[in-house]
C-alpha atoms as a PDB file:
ATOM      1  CA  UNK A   1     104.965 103.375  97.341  1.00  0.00           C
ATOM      2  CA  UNK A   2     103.157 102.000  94.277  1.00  0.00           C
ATOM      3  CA  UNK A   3     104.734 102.286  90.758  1.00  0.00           C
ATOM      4  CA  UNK A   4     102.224 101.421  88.277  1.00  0.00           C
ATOM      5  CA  UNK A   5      98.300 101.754  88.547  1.00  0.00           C
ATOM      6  CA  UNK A   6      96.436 101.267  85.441  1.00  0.00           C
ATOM      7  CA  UNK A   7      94.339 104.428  84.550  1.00  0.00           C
ATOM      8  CA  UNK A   8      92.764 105.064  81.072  1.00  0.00           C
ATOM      9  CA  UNK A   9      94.848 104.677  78.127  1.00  0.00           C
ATOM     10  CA  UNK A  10      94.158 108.655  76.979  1.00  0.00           C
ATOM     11  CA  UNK A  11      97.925 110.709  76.979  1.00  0.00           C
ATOM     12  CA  UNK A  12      98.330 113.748  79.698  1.00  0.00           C
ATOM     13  CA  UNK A  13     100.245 116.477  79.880  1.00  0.00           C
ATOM     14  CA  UNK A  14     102.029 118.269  82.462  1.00  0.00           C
ATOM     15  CA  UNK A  15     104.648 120.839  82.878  1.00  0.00           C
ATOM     16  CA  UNK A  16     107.568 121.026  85.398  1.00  0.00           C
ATOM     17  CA  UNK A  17     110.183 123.468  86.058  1.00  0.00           C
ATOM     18  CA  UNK A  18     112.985 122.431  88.511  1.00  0.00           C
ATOM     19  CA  UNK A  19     115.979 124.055  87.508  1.00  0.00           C
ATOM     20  CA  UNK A  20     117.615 123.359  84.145  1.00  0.00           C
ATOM     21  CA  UNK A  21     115.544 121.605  81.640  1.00  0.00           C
ATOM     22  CA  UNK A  22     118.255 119.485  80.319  1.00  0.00           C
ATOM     23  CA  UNK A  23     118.528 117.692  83.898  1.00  0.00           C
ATOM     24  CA  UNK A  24     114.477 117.099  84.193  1.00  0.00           C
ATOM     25  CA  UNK A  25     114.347 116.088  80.458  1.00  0.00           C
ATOM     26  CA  UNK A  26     117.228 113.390  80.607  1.00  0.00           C
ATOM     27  CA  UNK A  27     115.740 112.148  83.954  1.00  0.00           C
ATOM     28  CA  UNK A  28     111.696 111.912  82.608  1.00  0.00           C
ATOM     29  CA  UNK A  29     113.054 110.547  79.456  1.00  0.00           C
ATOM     30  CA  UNK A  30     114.033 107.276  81.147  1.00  0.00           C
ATOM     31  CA  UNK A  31     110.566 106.900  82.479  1.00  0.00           C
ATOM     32  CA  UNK A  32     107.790 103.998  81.361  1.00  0.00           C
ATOM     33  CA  UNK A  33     104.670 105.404  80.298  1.00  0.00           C
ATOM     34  CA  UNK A  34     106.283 108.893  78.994  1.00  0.00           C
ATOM     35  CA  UNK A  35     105.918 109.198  75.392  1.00  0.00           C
ATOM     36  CA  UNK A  36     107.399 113.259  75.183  1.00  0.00           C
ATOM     37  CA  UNK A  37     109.236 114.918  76.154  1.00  0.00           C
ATOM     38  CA  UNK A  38     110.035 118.668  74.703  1.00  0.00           C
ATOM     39  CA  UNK A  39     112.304 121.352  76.599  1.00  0.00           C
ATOM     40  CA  UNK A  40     110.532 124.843  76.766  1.00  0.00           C
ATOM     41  CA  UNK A  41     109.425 127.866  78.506  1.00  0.00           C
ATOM     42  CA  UNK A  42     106.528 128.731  80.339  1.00  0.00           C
ATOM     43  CA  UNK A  43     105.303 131.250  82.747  1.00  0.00           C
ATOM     44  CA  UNK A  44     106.323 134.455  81.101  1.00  0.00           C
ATOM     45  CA  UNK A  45     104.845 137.635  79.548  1.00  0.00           C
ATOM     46  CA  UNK A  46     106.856 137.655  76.338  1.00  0.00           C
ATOM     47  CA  UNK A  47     105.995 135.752  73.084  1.00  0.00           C
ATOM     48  CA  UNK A  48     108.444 133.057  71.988  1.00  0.00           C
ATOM     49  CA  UNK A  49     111.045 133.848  73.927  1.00  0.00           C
ATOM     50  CA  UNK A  50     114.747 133.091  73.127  1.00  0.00           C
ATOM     51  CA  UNK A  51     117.292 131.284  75.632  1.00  0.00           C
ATOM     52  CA  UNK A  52     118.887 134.271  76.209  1.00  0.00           C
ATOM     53  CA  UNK A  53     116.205 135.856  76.803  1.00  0.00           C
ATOM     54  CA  UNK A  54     114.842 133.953  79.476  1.00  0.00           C
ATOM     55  CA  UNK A  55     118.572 133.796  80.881  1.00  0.00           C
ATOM     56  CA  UNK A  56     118.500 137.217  81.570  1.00  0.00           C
ATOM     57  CA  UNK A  57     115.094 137.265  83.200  1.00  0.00           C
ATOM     58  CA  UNK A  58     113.583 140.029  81.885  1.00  0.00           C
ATOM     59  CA  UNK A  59     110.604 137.321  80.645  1.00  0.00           C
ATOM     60  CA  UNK A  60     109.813 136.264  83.715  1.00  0.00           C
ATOM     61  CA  UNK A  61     109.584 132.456  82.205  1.00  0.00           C
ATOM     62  CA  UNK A  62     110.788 129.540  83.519  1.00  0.00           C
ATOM     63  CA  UNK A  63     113.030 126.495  82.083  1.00  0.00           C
ATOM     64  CA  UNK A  64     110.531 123.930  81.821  1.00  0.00           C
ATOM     65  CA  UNK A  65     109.677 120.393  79.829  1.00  0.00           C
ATOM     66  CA  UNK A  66     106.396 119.632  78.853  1.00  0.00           C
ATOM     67  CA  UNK A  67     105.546 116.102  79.851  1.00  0.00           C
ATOM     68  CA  UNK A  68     103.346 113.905  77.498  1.00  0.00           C
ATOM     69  CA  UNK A  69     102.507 110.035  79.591  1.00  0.00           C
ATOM     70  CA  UNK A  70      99.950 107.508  79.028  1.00  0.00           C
ATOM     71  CA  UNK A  71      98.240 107.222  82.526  1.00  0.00           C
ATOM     72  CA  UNK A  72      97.638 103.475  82.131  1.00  0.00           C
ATOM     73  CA  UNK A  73     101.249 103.212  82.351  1.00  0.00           C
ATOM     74  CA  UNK A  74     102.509 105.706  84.752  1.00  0.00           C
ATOM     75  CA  UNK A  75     100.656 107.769  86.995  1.00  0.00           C
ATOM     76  CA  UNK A  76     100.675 111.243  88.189  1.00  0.00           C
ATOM     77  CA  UNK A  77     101.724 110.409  91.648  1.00  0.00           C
ATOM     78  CA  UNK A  78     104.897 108.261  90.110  1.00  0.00           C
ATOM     79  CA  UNK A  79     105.775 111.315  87.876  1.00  0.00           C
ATOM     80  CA  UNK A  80     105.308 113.724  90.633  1.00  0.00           C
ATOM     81  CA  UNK A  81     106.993 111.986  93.122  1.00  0.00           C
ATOM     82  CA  UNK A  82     110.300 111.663  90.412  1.00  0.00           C
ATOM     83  CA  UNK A  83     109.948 115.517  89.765  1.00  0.00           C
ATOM     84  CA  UNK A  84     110.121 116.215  93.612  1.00  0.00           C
ATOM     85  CA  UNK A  85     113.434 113.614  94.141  1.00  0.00           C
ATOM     86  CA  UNK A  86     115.231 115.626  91.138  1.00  0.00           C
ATOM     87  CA  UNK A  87     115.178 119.349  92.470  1.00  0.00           C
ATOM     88  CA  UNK A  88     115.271 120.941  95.482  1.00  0.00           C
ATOM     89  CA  UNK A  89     111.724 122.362  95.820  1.00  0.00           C
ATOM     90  CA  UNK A  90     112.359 124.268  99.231  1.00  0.00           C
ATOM     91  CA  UNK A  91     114.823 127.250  97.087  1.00  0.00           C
ATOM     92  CA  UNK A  92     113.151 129.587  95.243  1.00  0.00           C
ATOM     93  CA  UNK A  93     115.073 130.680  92.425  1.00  0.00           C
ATOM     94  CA  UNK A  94     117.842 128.224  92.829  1.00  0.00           C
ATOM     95  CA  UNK A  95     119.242 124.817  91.288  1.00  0.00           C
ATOM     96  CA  UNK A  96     122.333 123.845  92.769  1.00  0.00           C
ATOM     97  CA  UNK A  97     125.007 126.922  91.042  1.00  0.00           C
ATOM     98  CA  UNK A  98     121.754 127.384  88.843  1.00  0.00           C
ATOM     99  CA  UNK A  99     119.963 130.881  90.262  1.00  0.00           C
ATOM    100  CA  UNK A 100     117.721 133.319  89.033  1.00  0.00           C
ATOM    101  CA  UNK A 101     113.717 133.106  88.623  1.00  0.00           C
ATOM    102  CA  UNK A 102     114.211 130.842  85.084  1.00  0.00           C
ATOM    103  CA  UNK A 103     115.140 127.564  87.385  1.00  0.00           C
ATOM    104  CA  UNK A 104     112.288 128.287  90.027  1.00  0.00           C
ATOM    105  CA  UNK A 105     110.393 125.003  91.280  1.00  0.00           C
ATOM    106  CA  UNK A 106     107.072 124.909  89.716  1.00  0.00           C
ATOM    107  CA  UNK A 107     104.492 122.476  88.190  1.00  0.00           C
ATOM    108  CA  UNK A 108     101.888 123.942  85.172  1.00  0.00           C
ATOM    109  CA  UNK A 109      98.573 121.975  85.035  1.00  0.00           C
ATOM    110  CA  UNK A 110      96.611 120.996  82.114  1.00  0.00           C
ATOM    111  CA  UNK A 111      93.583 119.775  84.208  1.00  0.00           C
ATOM    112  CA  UNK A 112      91.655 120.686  87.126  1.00  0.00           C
ATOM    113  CA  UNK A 113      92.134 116.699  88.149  1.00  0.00           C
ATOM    114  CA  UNK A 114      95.925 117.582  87.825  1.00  0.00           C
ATOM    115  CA  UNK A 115      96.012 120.647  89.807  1.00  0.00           C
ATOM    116  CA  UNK A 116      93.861 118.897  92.711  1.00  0.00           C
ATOM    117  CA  UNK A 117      96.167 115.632  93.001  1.00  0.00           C
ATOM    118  CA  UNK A 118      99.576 118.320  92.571  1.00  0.00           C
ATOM    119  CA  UNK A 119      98.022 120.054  95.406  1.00  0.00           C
ATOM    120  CA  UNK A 120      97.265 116.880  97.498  1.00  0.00           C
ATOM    121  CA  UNK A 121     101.109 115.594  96.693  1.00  0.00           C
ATOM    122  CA  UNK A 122     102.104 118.641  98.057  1.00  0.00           C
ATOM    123  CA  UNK A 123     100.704 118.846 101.416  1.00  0.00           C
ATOM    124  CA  UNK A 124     101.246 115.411 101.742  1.00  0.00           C
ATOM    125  CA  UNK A 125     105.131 115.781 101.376  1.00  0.00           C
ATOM    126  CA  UNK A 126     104.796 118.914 104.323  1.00  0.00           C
ATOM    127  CA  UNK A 127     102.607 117.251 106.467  1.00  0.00           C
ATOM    128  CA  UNK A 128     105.117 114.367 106.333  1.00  0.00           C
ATOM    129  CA  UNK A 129     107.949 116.662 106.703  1.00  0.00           C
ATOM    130  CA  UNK A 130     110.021 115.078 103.828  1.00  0.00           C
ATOM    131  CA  UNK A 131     112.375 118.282 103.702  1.00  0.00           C
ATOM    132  CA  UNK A 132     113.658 120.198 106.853  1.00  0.00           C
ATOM    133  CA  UNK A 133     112.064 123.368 104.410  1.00  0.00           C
ATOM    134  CA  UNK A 134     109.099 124.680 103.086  1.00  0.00           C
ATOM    135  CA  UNK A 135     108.475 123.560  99.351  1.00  0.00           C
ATOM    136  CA  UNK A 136     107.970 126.373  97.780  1.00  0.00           C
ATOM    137  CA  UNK A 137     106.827 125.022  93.827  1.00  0.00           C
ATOM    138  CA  UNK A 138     104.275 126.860  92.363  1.00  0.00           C
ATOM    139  CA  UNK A 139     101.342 125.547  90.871  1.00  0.00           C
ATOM    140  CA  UNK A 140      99.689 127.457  88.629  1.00  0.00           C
ATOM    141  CA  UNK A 141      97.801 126.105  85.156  1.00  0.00           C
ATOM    142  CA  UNK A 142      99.435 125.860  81.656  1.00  0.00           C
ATOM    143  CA  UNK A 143      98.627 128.983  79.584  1.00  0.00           C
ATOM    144  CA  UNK A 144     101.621 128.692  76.800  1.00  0.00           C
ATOM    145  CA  UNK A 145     104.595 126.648  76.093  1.00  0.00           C
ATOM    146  CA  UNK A 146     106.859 127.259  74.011  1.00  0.00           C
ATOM    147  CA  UNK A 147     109.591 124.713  73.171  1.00  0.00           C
ATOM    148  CA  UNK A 148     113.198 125.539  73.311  1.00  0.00           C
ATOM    149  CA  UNK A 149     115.676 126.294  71.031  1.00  0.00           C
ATOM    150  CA  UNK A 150     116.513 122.609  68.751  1.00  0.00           C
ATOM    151  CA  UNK A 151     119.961 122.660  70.629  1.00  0.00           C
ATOM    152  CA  UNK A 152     118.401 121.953  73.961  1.00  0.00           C
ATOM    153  CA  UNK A 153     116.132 118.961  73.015  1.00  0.00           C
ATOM    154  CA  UNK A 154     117.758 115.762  73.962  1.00  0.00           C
ATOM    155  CA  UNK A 155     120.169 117.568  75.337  1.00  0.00           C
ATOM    156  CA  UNK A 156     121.619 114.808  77.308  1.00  0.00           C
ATOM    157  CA  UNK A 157     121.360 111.884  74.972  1.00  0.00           C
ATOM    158  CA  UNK A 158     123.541 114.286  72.273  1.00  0.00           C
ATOM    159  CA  UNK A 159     126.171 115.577  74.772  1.00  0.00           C
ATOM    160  CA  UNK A 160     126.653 113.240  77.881  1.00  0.00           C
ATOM    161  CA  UNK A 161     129.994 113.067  77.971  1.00  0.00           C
ATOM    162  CA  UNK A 162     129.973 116.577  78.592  1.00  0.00           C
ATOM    163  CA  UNK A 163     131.101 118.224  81.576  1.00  0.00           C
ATOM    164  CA  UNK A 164     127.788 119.830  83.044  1.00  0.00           C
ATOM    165  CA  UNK A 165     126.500 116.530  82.280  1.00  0.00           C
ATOM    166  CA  UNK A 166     128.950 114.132  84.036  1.00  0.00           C
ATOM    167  CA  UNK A 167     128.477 116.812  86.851  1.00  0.00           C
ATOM    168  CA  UNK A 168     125.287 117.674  87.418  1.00  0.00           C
ATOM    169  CA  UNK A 169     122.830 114.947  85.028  1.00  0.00           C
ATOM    170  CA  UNK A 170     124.808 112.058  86.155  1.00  0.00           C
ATOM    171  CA  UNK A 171     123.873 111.994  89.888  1.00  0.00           C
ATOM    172  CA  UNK A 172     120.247 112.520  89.310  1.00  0.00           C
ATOM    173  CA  UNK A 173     120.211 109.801  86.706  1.00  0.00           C
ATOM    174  CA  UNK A 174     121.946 107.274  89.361  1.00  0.00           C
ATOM    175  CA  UNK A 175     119.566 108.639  92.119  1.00  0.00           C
ATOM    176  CA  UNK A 176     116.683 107.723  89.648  1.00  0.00           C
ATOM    177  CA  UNK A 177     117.673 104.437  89.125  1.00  0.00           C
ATOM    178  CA  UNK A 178     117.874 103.642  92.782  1.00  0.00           C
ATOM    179  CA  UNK A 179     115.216 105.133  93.813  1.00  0.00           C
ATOM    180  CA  UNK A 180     112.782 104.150  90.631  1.00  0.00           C
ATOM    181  CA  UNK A 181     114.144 101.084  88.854  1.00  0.00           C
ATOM    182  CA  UNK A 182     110.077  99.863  88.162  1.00  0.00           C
ATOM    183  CA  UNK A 183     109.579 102.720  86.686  1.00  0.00           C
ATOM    184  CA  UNK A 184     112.347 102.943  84.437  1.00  0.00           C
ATOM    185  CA  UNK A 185     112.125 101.972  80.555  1.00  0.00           C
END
């Protein structure tokens, strides 16, 4: 696989949702090339929803972080293929002992060049049968993010010796750095 491809130096943005946003945020934060990262949700019908309102899925939002990146530094591909290495895409609804429809697996577009090269990683990762199930991340394009309660952002860099951190962050950081070292920070 190759890391780094220079692009054009004008900053993206993308969304993901796998699970909780405090594992995806710690985990994109480390990355080269990303220059935000906020913690939000996306994908609902209600305005400026609270976390315990999406919690009790009534919104129909998901937890998501809205990725800004500099394309000369990192691509799409790179940041796509670290969002599909930290989440299960093949359960719907399910993280780990996270469940419900807030930690489904699901990308929001900003661009029509975005949606085509999500699509593209996609059927690339079934037609090379890289999980024994379907992946089952929806795609759809960004209509409204709204960021997260102030408590959430950075959640990792302000609590990492908690336990949910130690537990569940700390693996996916180690399998990051294994797996991505080039394109770590």
């Amino acid at each position: 696989m190759t890391f780094l491809v220079a692009s054009n130096n004008s900053s993206q943005t993308i969304v993901f949702g796998g699970g909780c946003f405090w594992c995806l945020e710690a985990v994109f934060q480390m990355l080269r090339g990303v220059t935000a990262v906020v913690s939000g949700y996306t994908g609902g019908k209600m305005p400026n929803p609270t976390y315990q309102q999406v919690s009790s899925e009534a919104t129909g939002h998901a937890e998501v972080i809205k990725v800004e990146f500099d394309p000369s530094i990192i691509t799409l591909d790179n940041l796509l293929a670290v969002f599909f290495t930290s989440h299960d895409p093949t359960t719907p609804n399910r993280q780990g002992n996270d469940v419900g429809t807030q930690y489904r697996s699901a990308i929001y577009y900003t661009t029509e060049a975005q949606k085509t090269a999500v699509e593209s990683f996609i059927k690339k990762l079934t037609d090379e049968k890289t999980f024994d199930q379907p992946v089952i991340t929806e795609v759809k394009p960004l209509e409204v993010f709204y960021p997260a309660e102030d408590y959430h952002q950075n959640y990792y860099r302000n609590n990492s010796e908690a336990p949910y951190c130690r537990a569940v962050i700390n693996p996916k950081i180690a399998k990051l750095r294994q797996q991505y070292a080039p394109l770590l920070k």
